[in-house]
Protein backbone atom coordinates (compact mmCIF):
# COMPACT_ATOMS: atom_id res chain seq x y z
CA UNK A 1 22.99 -3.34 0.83
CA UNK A 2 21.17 -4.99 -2.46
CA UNK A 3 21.86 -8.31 -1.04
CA UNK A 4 20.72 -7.69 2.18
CA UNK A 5 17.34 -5.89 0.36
CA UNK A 6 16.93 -8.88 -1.68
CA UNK A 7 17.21 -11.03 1.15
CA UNK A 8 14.96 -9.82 3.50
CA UNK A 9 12.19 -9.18 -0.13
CA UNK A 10 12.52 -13.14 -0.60
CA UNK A 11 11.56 -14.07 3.12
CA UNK A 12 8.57 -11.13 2.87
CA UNK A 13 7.52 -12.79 -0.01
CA UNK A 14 7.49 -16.18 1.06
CA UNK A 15 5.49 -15.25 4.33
CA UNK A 16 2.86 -13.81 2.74
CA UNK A 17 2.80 -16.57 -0.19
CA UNK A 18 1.86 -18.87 3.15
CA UNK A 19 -0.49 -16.41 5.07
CA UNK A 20 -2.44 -15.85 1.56
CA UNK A 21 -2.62 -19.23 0.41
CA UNK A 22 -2.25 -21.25 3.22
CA UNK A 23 -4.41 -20.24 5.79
CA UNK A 24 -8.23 -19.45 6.63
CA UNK A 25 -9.08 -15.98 6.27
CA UNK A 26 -9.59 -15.06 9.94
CA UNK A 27 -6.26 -15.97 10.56
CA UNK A 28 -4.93 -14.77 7.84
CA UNK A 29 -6.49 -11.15 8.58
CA UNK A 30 -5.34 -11.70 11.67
CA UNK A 31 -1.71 -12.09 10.41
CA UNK A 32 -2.15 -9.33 7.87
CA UNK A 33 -2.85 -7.27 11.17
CA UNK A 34 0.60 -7.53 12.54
CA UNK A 35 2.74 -5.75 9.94
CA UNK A 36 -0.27 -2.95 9.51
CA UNK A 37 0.04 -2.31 13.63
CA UNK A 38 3.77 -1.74 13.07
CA UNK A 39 3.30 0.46 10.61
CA UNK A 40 0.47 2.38 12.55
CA UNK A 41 3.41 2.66 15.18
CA UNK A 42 5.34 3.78 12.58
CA UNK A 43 3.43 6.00 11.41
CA UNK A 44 2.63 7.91 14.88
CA UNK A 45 6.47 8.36 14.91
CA UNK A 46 5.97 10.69 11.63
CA UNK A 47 3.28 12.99 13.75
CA UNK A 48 5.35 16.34 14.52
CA UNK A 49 6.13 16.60 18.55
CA UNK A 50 4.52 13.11 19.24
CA UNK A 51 6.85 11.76 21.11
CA UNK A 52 5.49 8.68 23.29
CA UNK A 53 2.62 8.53 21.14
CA UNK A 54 3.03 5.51 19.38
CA UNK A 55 1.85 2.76 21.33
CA UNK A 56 -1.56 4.44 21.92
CA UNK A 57 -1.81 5.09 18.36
CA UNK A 58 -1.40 1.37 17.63
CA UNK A 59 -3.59 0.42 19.85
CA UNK A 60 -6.22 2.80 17.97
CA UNK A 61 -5.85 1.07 15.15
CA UNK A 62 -6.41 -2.21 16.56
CA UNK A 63 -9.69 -1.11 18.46
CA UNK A 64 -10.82 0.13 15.25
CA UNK A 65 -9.93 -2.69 13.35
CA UNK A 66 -11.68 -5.18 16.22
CA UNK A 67 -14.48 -2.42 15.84
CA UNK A 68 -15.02 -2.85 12.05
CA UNK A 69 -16.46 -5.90 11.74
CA UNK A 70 -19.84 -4.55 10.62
CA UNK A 71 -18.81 -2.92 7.86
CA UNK A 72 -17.97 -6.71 6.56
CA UNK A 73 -20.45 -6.77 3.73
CA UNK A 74 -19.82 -5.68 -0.22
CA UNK A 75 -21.87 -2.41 0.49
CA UNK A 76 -19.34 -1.45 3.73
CA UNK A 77 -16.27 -2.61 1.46
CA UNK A 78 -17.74 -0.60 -1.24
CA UNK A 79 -18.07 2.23 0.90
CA UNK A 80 -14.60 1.76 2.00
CA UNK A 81 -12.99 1.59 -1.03
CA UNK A 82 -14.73 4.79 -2.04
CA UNK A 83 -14.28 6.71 1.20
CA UNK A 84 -10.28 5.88 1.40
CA UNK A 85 -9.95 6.14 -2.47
CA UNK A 86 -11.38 10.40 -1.44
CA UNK A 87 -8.30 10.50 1.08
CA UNK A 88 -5.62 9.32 -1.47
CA UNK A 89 -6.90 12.39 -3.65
CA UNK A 90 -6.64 14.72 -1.19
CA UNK A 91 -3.10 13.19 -0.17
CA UNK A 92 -1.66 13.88 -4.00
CA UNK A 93 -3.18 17.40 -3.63
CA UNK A 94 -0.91 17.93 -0.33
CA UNK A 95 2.30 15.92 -1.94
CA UNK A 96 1.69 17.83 -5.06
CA UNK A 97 2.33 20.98 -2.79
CA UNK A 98 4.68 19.98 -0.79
CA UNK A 99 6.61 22.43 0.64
CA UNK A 100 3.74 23.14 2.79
CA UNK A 101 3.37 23.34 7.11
CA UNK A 102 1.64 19.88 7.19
CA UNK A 103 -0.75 19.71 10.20
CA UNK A 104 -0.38 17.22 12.89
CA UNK A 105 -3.97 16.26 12.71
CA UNK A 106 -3.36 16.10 8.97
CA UNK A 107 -0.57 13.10 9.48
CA UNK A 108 -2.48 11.87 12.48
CA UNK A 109 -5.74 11.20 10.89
CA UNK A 110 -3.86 10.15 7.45
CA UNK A 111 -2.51 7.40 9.62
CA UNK A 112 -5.86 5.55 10.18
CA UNK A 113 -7.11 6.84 6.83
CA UNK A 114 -4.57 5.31 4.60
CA UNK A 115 -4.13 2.00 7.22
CA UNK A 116 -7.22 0.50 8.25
CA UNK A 117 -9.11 0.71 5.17
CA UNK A 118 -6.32 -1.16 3.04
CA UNK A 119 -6.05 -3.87 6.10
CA UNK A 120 -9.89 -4.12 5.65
CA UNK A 121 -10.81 -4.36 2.28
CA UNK A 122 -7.34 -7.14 2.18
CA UNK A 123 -9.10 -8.95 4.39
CA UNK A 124 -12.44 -8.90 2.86
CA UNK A 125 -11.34 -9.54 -0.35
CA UNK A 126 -9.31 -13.03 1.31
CA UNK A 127 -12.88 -14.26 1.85
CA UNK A 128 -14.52 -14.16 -1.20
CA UNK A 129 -15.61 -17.02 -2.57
CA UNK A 130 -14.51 -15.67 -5.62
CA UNK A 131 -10.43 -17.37 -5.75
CA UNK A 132 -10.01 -14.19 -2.32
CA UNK A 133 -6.86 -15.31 -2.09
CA UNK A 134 -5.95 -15.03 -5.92
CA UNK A 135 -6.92 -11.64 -5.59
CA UNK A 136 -5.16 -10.77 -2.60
CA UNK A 137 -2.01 -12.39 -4.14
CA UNK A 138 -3.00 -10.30 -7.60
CA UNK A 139 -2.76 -7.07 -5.59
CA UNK A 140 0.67 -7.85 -3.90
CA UNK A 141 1.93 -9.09 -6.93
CA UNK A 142 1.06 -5.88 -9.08
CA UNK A 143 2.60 -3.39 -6.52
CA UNK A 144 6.04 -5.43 -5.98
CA UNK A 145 5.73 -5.47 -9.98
CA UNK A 146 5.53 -1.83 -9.73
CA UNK A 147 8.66 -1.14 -7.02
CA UNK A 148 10.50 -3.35 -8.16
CA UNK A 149 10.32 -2.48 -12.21
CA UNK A 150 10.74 1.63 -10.63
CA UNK A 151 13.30 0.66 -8.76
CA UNK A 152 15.67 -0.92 -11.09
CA UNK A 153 14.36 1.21 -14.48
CA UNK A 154 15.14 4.54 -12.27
CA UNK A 155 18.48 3.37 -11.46
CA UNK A 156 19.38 2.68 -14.94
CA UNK A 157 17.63 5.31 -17.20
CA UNK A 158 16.32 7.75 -14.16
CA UNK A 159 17.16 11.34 -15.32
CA UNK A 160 14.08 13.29 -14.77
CA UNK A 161 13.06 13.96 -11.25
CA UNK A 162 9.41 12.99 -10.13
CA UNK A 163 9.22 14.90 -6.98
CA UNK A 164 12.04 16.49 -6.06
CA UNK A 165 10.99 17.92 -2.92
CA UNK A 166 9.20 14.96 -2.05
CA UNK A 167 11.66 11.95 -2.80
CA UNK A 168 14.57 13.08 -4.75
CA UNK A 169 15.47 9.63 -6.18
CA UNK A 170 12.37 8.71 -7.66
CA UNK A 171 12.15 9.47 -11.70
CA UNK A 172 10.14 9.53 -14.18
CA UNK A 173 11.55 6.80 -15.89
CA UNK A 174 11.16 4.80 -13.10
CA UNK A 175 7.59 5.96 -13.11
CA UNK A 176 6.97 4.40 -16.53
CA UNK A 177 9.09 1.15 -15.88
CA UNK A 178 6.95 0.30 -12.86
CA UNK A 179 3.72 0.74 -14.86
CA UNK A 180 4.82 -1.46 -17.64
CA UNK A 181 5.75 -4.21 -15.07
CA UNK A 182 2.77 -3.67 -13.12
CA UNK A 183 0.51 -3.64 -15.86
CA UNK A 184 2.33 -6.95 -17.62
CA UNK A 185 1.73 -8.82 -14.07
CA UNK A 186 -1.80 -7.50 -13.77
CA UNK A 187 -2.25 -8.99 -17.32
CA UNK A 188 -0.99 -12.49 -16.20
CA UNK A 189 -2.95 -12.25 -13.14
CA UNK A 190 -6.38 -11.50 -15.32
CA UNK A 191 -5.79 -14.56 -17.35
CA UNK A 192 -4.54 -16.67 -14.28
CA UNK A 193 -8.10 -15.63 -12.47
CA UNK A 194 -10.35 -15.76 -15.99
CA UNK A 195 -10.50 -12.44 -16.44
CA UNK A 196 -9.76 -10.12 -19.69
CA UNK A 197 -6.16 -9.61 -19.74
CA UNK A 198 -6.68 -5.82 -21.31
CA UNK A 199 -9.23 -5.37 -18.70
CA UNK A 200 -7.11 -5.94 -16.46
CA UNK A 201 -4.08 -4.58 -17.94
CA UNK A 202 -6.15 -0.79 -16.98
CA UNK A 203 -6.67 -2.13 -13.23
CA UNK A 204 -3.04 -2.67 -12.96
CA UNK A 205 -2.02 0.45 -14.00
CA UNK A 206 -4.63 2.55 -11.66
CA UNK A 207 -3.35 0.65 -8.94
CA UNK A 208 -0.12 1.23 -9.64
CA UNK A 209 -0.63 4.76 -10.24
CA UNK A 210 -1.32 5.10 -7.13
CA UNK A 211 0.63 3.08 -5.13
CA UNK A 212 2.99 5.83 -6.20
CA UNK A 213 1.25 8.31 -4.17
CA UNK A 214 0.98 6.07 -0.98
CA UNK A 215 4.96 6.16 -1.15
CA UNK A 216 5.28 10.02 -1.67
CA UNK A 217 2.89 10.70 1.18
CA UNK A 218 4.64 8.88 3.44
CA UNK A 219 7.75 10.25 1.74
CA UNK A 220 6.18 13.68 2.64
CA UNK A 221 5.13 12.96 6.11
CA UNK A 222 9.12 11.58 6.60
CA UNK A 223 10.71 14.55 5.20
CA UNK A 224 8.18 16.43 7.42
CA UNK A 225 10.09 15.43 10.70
CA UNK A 226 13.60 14.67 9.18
CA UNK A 227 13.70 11.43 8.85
CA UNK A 228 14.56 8.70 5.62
CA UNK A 229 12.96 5.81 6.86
CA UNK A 230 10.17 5.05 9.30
CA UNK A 231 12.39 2.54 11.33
CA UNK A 232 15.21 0.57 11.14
CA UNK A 233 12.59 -3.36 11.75
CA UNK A 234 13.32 -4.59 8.41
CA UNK A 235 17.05 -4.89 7.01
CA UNK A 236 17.87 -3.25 3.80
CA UNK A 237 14.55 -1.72 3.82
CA UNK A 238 13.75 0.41 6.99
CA UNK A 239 10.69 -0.09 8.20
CA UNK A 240 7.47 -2.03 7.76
CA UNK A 241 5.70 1.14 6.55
CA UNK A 242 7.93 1.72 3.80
CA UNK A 243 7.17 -1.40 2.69
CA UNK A 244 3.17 -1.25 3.24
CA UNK A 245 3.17 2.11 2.32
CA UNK A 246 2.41 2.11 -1.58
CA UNK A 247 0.13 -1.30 -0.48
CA UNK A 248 -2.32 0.89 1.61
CA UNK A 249 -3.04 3.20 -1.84
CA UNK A 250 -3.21 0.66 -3.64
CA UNK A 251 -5.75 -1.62 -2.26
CA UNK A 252 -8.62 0.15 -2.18
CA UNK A 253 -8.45 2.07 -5.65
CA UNK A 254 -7.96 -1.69 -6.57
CA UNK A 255 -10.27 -3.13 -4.83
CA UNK A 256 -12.35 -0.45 -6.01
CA UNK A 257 -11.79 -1.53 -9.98
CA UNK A 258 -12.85 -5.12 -9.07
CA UNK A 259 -16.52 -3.91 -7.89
CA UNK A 260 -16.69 -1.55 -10.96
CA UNK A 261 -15.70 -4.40 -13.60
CA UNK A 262 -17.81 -7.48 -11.39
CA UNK A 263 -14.33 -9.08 -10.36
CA UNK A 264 -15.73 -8.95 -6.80
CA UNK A 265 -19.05 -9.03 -4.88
């Protein structure tokens, strides 16, 4: 199963090492596009008694993503950032309380909320004249930091549960593991770009922080309906959401930190 996981990590990797570097930023939102529409059919599958629901709820998602285009300035990504960074808060409240009857229109608006304002801001953030892709490739690089440092720290020292009721393997220690890898990338990455490492150092670690609650929401919304993965697309993994899933947290409280320390415009 680790080899297989490793496997199919490498090839993600190395397709979005092309579509980030190697290709014009229409395309490459375009390309960005296709793994969040999975996951938006993903996620309709985590809506309670919505079955034959997700095609239309993809296609939602792509309307509204085709329909977004004039938010494309640094006031509408502002506004983003600050409007989707509001729905993470309210999604710790709920995982914080979890065991609670979670809503339908709860997960189905949580869907859009958490997916096409992290696809958005990605994109926008590819065509900045301001090295876009470096950041892009910053942000990706600080949340694998962050899974991958949790995943291997919390199989090693794990002992005290996170959120039991949520995701019972995640720890504590993995917790801290994946911050100290996240922020030691985010460090690199500041230098890399010509930024102050310690500076960003702090933007790692808010990102990180909450990528964590992107994966215990959808965590939440899984457990919700029974199930341990979102789908069975990616080998070793599950699905595409439960890879994207601590990515669409992520982006905007990150993308967020770059307006607030003049890292982006």
């Amino acid at each position: 199963m680790l080899r297989t996981r490793l496997i199919t990590a490498a090839i993600l990797v190395a397709v979005a090492f092309v579509c980030v570097f190697w290709l014009p930023s229409w395309l490459a939102a375009v390309l960005f596009a296709v793994p969040w529409t999975l996951g938006a059919w993903e996620w309709a599958r985590l809506v309670p008694g919505s079955s034959g629901f997700s095609s239309a709820y993809a296609a939602v998602f792509v309307f509204l993503a085709l329909a977004s285009g004039s938010w494309f300035t640094a006031d509408g990504a502002q506004q983003v950032a600050v409007a989707a960074s509001c729905w993470w808060l309210l999604a710790f409240v709920g995982v914080s309380r979890y065991p609670w009857p979670v809503p339908r229109l709860f997960v189905s608006a949580g869907g859009l909320l958490a997916l096409l304002p992290s696809w958005f801001l990605l994109a926008y953030m590819h065509q900045s004249p301001a090295a876009g892709p470096a950041l892009v490739m910053s942000v990706l690089a600080i949340v694998w930091a962050a899974d991958v440092g949790a995943y291997f720290t919390g199989r090693q020292f794990g002992r005290i549960k996170l959120a039991p009721t949520v995701s019972p393997n995640k720890t504590w220690e993995g917790v801290i593991g994946g911050l100290v890898c996240a922020a030691l990338v985010a460090a690199v990455a500041g230098v890399w770009l010509g930024f102050n490492a310690l500076v960003w150092s702090a933007v790692g670690l808010a990102t990180a922080l909450v990528s964590i609650v992107g994966d215990l929401t959808v965590s939440m919304f899984k457990r919700r309906v029974g199930r341990k993965d979102s789908s069975n697309l990616l080998p070793g993994h599950g699905g595409v959401l439960d890879r994207i899933d601590s990515l669409t947290a992520a982006v905007p409280v990150f993308v967020l930190c770059l307006f607030l320390s003049g890292g982006l415009s």
